[in-house]
C-alpha atoms as a PDB file:
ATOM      1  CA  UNK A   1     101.680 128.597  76.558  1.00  0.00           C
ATOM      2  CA  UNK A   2     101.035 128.808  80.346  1.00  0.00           C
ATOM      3  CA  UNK A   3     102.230 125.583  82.228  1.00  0.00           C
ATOM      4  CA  UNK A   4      99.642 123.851  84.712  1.00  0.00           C
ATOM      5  CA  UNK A   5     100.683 124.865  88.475  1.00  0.00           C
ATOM      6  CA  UNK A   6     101.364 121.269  89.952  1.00  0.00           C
ATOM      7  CA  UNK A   7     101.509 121.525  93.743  1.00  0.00           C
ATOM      8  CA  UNK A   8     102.858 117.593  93.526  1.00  0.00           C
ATOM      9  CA  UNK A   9     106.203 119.033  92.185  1.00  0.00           C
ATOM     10  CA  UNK A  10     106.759 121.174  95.154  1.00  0.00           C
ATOM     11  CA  UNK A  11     106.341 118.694  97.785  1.00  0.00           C
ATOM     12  CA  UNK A  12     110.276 117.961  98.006  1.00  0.00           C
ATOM     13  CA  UNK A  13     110.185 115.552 101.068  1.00  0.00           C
ATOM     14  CA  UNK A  14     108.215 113.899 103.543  1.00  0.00           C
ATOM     15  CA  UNK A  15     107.995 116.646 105.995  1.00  0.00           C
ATOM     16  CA  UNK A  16     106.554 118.560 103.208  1.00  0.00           C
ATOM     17  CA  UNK A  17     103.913 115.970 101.852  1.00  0.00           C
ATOM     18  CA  UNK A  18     103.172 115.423 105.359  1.00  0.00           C
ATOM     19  CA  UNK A  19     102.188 119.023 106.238  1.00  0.00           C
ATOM     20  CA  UNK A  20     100.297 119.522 103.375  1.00  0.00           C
ATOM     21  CA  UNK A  21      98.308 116.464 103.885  1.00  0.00           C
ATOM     22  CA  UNK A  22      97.908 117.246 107.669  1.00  0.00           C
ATOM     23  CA  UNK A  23      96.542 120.840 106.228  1.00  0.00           C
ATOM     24  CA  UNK A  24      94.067 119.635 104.088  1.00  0.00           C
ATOM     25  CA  UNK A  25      92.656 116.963 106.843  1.00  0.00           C
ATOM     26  CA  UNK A  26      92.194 120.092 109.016  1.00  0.00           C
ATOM     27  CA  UNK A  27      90.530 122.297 106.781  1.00  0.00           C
ATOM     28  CA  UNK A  28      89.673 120.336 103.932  1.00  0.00           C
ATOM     29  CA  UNK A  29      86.435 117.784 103.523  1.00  0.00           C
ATOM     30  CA  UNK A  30      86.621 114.306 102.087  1.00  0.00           C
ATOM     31  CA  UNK A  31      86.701 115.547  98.291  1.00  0.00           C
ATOM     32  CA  UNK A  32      89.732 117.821  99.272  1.00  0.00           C
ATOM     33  CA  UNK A  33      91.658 115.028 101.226  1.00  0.00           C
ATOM     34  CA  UNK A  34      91.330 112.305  98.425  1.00  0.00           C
ATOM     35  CA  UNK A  35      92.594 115.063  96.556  1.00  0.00           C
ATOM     36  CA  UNK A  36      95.383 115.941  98.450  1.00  0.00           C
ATOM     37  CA  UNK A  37      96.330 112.143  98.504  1.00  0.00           C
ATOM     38  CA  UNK A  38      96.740 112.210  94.818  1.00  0.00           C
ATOM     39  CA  UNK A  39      98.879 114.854  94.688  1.00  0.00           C
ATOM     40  CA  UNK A  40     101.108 113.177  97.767  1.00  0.00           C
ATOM     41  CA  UNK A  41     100.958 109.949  95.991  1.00  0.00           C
ATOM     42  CA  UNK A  42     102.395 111.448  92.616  1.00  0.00           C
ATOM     43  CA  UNK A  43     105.135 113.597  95.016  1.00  0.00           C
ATOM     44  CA  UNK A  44     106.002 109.854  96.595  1.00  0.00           C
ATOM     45  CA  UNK A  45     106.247 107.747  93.472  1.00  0.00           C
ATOM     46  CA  UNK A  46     103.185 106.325  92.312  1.00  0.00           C
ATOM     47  CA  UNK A  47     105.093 102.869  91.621  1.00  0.00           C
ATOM     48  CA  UNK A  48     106.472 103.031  94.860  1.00  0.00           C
ATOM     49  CA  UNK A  49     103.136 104.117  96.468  1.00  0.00           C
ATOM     50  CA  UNK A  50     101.069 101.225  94.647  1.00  0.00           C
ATOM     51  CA  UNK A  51     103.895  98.045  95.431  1.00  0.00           C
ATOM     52  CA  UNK A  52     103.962  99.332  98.878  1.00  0.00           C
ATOM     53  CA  UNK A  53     100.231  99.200  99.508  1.00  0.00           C
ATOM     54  CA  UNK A  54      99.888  96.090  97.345  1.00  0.00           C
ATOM     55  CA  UNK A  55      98.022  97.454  94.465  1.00  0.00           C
ATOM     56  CA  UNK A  56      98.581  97.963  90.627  1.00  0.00           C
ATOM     57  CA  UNK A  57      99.222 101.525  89.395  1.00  0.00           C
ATOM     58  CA  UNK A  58      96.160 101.275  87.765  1.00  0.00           C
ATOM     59  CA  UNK A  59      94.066 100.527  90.542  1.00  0.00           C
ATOM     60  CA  UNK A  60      95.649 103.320  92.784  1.00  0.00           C
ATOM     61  CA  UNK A  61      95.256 105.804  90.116  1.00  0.00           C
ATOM     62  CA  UNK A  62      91.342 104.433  89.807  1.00  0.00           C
ATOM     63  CA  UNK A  63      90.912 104.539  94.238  1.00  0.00           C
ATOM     64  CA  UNK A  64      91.810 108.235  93.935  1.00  0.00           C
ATOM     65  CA  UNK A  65      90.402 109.463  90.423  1.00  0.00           C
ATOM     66  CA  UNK A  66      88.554 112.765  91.094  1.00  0.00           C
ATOM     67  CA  UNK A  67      84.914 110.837  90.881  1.00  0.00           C
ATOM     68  CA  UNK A  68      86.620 108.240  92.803  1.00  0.00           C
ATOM     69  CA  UNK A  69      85.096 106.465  96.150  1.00  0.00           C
ATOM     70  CA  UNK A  70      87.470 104.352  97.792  1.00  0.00           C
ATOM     71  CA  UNK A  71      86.817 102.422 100.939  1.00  0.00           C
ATOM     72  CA  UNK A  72      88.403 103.284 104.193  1.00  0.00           C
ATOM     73  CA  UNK A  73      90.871 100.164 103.903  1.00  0.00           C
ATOM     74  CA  UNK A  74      92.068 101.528 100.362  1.00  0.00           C
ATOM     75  CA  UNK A  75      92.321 104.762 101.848  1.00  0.00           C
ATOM     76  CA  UNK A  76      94.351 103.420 104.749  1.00  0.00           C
ATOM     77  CA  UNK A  77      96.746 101.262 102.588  1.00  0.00           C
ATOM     78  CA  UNK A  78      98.063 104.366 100.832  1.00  0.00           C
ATOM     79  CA  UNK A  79      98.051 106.278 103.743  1.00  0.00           C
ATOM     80  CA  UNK A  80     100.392 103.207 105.312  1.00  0.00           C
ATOM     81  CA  UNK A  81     102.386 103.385 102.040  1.00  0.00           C
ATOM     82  CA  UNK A  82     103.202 106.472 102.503  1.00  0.00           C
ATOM     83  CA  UNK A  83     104.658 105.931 105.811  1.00  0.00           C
ATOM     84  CA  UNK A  84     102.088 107.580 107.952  1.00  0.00           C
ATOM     85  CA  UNK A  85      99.201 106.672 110.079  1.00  0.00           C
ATOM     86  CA  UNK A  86      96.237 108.076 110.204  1.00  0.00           C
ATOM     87  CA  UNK A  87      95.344 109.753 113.676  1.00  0.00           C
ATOM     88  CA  UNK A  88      92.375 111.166 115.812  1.00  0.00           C
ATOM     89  CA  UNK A  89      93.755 114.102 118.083  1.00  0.00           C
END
């Protein structure tokens, strides 16, 4: 049996998660960057993720589902939970 490549398992630390998500907002469209916080948010802790942007597990897990449309202010409360910001340069 072949195990499932998880990319979330080799984002060790923040400058890692960070990269990758600063990749995928560079190259990526909006489909690819929700994804991309899904896998950061699983890397991070989603408990941690969810207390820290004041939503349930559930809820996160819901905002960034693969069919999933969150607002900009959901969008920006994980980003914050993470500890980054999000930036136009």
């Amino acid at each position: 049996m072949t195990k499932k490549f998880d990319i979330a398992a080799h984002l060790k630390n923040d400058d890692d998660v960070r990269e990758f998500l600063q990749e995928v907002a560079n190259t990526g469209n909006t489909a690819d960057l929700l994804h991309a916080l899904n896998i950061a948010t699983r890397a991070k802790g989603v408990t941690k993720i969810a207390k820290k942007a004041g939503v349930s597990r559930t809820s996160l897990y819901k905002s960034l589902a693969e069919d999933a449309n969150p607002g900009f202010d959901t969008v920006n409360k994980i980003v914050h939970a993470m500890g980054y910001k999000l930036e136009i340069a």
